[in-house]
PDB file of N, CA and C in Angstrom:
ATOM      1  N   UNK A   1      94.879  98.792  92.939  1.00  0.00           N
ATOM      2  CA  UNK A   1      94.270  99.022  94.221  1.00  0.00           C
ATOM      3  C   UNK A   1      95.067  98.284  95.295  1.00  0.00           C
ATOM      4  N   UNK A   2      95.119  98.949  96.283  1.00  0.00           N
ATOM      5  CA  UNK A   2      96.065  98.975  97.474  1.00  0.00           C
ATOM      6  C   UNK A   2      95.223  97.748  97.881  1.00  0.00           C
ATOM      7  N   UNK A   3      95.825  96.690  98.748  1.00  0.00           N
ATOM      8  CA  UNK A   3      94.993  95.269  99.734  1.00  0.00           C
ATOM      9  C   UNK A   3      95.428  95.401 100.847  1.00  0.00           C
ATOM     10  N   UNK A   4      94.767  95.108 101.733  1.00  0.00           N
ATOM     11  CA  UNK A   4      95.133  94.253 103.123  1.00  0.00           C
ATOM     12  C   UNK A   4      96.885  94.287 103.560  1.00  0.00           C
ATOM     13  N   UNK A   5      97.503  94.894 104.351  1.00  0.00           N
ATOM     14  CA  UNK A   5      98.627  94.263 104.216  1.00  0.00           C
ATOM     15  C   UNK A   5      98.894  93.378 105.539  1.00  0.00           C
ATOM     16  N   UNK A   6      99.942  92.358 105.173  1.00  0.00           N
ATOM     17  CA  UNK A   6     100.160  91.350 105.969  1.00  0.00           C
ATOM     18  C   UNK A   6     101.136  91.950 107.266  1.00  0.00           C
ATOM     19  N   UNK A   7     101.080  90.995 107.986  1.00  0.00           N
ATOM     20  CA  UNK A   7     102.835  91.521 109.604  1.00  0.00           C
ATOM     21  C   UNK A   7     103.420  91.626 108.775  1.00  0.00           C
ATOM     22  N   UNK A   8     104.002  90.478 108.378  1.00  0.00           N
ATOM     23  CA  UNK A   8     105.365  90.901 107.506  1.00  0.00           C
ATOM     24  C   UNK A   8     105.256  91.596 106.469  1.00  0.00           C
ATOM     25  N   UNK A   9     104.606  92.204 105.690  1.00  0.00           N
ATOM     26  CA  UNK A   9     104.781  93.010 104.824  1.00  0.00           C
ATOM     27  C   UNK A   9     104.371  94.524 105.557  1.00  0.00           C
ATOM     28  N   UNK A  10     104.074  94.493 106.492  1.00  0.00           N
ATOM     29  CA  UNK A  10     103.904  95.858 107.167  1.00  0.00           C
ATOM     30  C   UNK A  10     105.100  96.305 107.822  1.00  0.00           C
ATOM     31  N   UNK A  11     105.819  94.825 108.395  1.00  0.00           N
ATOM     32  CA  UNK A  11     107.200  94.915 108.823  1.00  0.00           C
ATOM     33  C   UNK A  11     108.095  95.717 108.081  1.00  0.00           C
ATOM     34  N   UNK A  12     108.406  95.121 107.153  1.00  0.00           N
ATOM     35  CA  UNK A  12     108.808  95.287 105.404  1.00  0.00           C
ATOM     36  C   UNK A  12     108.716  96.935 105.269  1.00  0.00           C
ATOM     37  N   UNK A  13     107.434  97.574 105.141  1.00  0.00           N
ATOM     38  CA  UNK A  13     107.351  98.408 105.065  1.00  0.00           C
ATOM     39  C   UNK A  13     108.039  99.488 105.647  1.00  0.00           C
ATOM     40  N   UNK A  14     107.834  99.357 107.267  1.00  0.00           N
ATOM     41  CA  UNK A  14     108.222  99.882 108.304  1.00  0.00           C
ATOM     42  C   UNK A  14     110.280 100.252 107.861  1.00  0.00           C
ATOM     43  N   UNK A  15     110.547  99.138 107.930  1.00  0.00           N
ATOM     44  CA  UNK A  15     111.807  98.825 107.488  1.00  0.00           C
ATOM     45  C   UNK A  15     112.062  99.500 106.025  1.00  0.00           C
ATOM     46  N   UNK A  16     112.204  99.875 105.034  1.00  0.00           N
ATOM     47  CA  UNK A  16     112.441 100.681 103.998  1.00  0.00           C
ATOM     48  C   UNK A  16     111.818 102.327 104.280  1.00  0.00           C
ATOM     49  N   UNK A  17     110.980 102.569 105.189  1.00  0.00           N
ATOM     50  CA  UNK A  17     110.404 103.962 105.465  1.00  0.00           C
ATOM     51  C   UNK A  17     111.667 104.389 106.364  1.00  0.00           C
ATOM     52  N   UNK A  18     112.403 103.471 107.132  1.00  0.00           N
ATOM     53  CA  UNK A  18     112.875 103.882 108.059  1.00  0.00           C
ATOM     54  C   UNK A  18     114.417 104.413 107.549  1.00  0.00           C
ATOM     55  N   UNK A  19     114.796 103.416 106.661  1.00  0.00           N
ATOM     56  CA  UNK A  19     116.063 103.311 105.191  1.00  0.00           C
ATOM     57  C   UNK A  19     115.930 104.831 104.828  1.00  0.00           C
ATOM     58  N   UNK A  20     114.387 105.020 104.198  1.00  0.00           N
ATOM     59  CA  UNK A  20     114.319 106.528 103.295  1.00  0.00           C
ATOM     60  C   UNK A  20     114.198 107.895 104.152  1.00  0.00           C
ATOM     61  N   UNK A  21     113.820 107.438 105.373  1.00  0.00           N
ATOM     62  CA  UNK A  21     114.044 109.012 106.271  1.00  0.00           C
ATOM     63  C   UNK A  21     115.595 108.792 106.732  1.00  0.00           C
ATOM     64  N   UNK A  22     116.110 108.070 106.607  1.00  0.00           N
ATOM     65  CA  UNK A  22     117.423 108.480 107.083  1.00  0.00           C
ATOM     66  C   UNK A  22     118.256 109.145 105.883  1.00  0.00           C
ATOM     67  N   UNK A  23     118.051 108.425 104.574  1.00  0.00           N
ATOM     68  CA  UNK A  23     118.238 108.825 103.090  1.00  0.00           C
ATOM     69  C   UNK A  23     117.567 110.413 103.124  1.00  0.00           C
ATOM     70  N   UNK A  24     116.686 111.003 103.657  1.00  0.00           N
ATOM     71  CA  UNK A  24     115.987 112.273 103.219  1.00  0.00           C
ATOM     72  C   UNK A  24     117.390 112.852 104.143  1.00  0.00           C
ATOM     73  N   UNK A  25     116.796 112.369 105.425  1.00  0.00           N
ATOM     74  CA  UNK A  25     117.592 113.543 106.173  1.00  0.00           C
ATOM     75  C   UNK A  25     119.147 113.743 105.778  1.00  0.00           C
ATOM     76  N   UNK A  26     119.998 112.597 105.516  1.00  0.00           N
ATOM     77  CA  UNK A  26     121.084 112.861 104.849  1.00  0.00           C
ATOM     78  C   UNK A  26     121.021 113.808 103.599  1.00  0.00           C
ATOM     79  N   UNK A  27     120.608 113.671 102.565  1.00  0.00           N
ATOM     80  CA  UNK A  27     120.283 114.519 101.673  1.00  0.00           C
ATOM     81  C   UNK A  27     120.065 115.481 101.316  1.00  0.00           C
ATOM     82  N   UNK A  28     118.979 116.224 102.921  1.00  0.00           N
ATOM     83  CA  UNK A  28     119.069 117.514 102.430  1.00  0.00           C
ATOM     84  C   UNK A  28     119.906 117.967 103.668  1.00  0.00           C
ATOM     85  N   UNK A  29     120.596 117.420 104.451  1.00  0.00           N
ATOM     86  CA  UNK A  29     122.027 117.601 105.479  1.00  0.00           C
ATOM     87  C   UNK A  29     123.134 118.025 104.590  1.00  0.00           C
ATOM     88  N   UNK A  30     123.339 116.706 103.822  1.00  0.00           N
ATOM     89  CA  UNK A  30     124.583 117.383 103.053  1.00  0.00           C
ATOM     90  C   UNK A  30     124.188 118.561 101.702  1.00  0.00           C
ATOM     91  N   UNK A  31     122.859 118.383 101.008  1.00  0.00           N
ATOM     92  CA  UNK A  31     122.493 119.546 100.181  1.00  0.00           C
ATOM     93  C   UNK A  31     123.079 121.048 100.808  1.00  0.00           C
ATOM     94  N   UNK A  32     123.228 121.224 101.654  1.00  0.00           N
ATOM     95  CA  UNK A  32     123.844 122.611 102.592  1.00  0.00           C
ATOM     96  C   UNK A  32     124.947 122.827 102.721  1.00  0.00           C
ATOM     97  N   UNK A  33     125.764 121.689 102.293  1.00  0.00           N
ATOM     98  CA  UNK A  33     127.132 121.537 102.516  1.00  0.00           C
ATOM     99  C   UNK A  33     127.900 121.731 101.481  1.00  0.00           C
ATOM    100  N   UNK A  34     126.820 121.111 100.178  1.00  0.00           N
ATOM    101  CA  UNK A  34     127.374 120.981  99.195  1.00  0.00           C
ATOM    102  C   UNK A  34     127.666 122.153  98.350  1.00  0.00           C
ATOM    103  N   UNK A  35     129.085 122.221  97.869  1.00  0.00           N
ATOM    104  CA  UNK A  35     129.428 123.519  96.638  1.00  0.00           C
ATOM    105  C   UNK A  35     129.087 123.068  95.316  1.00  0.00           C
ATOM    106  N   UNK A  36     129.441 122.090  94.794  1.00  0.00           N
ATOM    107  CA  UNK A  36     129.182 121.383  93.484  1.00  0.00           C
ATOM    108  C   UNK A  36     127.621 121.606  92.516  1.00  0.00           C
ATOM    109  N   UNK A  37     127.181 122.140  92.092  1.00  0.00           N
ATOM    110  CA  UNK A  37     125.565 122.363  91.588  1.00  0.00           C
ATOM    111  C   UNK A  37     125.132 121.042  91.261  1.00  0.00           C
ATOM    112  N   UNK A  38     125.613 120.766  90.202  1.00  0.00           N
ATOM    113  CA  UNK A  38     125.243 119.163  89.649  1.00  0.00           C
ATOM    114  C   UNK A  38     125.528 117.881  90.803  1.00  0.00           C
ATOM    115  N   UNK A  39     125.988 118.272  92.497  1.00  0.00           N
ATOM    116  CA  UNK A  39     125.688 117.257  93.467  1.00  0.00           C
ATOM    117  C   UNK A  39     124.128 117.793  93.806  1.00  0.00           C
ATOM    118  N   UNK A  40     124.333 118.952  94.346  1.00  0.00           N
ATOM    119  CA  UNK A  40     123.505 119.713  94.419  1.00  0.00           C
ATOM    120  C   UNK A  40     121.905 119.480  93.629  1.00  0.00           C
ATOM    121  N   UNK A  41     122.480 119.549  92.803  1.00  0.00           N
ATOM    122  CA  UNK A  41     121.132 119.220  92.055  1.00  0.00           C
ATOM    123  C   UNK A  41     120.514 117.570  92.534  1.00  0.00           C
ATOM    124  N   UNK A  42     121.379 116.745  92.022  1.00  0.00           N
ATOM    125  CA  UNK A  42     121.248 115.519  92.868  1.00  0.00           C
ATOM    126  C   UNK A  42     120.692 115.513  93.803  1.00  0.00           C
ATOM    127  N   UNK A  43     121.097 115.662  95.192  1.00  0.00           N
ATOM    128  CA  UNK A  43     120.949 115.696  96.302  1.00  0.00           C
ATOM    129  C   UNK A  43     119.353 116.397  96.565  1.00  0.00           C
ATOM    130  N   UNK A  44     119.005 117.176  95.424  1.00  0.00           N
ATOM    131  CA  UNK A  44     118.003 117.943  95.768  1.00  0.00           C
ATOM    132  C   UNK A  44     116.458 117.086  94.963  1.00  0.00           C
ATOM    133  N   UNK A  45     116.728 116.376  93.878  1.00  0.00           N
ATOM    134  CA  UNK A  45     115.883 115.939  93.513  1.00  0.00           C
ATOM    135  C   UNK A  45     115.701 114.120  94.193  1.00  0.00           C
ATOM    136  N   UNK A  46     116.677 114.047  95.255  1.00  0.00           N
ATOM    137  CA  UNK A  46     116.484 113.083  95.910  1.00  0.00           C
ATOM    138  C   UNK A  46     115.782 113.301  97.123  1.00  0.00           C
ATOM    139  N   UNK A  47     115.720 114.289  97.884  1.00  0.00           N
ATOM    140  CA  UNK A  47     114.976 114.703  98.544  1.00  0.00           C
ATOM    141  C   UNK A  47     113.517 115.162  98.060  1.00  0.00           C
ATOM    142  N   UNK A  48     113.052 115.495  96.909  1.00  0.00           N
ATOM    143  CA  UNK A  48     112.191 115.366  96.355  1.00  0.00           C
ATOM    144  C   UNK A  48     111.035 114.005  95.860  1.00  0.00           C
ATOM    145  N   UNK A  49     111.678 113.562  95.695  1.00  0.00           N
ATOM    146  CA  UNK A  49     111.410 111.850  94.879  1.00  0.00           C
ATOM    147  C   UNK A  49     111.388 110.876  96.557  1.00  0.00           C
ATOM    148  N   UNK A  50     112.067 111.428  97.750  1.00  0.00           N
ATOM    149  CA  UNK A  50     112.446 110.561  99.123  1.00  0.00           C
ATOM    150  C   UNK A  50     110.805 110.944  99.877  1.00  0.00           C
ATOM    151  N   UNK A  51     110.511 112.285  99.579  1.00  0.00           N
ATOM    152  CA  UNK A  51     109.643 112.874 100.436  1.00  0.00           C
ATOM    153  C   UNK A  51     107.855 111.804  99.914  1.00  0.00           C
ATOM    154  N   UNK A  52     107.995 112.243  98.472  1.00  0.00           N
ATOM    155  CA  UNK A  52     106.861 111.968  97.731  1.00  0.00           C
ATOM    156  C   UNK A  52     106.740 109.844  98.064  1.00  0.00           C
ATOM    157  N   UNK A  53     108.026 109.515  98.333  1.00  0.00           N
ATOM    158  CA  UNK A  53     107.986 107.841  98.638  1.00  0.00           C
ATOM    159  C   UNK A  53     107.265 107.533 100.196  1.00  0.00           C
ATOM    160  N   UNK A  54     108.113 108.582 101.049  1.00  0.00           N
ATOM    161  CA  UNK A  54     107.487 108.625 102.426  1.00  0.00           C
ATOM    162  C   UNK A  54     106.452 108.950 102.621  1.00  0.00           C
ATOM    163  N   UNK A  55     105.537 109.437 101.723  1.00  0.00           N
ATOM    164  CA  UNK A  55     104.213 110.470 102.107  1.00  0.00           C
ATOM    165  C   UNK A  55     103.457 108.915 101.602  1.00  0.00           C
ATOM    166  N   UNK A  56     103.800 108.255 100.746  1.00  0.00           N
ATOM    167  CA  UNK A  56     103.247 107.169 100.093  1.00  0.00           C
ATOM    168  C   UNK A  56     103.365 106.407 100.779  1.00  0.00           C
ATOM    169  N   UNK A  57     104.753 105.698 101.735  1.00  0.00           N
ATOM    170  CA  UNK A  57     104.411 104.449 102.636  1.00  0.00           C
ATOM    171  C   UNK A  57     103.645 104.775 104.235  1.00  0.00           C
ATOM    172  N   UNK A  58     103.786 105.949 104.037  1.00  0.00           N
ATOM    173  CA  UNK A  58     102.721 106.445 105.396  1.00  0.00           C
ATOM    174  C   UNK A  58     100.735 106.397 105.024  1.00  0.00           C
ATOM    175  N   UNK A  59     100.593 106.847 104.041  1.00  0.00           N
ATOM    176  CA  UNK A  59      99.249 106.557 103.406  1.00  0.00           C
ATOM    177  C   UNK A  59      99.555 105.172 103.118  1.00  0.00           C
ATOM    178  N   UNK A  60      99.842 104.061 103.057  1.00  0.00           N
ATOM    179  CA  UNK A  60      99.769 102.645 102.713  1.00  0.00           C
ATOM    180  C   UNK A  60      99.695 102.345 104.293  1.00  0.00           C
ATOM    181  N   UNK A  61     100.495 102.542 105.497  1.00  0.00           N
ATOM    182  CA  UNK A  61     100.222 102.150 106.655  1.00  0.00           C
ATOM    183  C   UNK A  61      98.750 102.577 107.611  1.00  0.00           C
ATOM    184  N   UNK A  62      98.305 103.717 107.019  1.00  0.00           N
ATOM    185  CA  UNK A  62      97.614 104.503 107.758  1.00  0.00           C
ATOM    186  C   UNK A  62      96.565 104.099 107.332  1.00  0.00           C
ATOM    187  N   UNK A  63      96.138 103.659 105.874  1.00  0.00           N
ATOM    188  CA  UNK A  63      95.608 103.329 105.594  1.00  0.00           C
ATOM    189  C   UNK A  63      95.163 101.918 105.483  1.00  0.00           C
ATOM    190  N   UNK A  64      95.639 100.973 106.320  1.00  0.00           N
ATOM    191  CA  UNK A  64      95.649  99.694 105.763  1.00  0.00           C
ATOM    192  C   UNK A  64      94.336  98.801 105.843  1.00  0.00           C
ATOM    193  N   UNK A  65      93.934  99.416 106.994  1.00  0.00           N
ATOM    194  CA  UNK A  65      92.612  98.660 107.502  1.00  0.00           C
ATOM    195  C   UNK A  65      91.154  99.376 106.671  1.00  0.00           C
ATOM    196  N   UNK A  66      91.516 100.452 105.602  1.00  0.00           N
ATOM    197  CA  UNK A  66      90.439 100.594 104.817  1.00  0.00           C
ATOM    198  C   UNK A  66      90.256 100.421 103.461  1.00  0.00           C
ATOM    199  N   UNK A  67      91.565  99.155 103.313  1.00  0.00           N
ATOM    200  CA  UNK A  67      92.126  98.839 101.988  1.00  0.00           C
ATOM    201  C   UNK A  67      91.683  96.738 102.064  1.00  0.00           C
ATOM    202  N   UNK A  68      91.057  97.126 102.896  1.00  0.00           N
ATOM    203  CA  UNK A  68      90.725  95.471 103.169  1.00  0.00           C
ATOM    204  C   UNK A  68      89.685  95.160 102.056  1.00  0.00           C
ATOM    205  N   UNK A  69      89.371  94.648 101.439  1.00  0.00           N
ATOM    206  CA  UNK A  69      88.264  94.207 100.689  1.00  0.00           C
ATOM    207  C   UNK A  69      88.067  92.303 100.784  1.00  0.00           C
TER     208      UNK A  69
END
């Protein structure tokens, strides 16, 4: 179960969400570019696995103040 989060660990947060949307958008930028399948493939299940992390530190922020106990 999710707690309370602190400044700095919200900071924290903020800071690696910001790391992985730049990581998505690269990813599926160059996925379009790419000829190689097996980058391709890469590139594609990183955008997969990037999306499902971001959807997660956005529900941890959004949520924080009903994770207080």
């Amino acid at each position: 179960m999710t707690r309370y989060l602190g400044i700095h660990e919200t900071l924290e947060l903020l800071e690696v969400l910001t790391f992985k949307s730049v990581t998505l958008t690269k990813a599926t930028t160059m996925g379009l570019l790419v000829k190689d399948l097996r980058l391709k493939e890469i590139l594609s299940n990183e955008v997969t696995v990037s999306t499902a992390q971001i959807n997660r530190m956005k529900e941890l922020l959004t949520n924080r103040e009903g994770n207080r106990e």
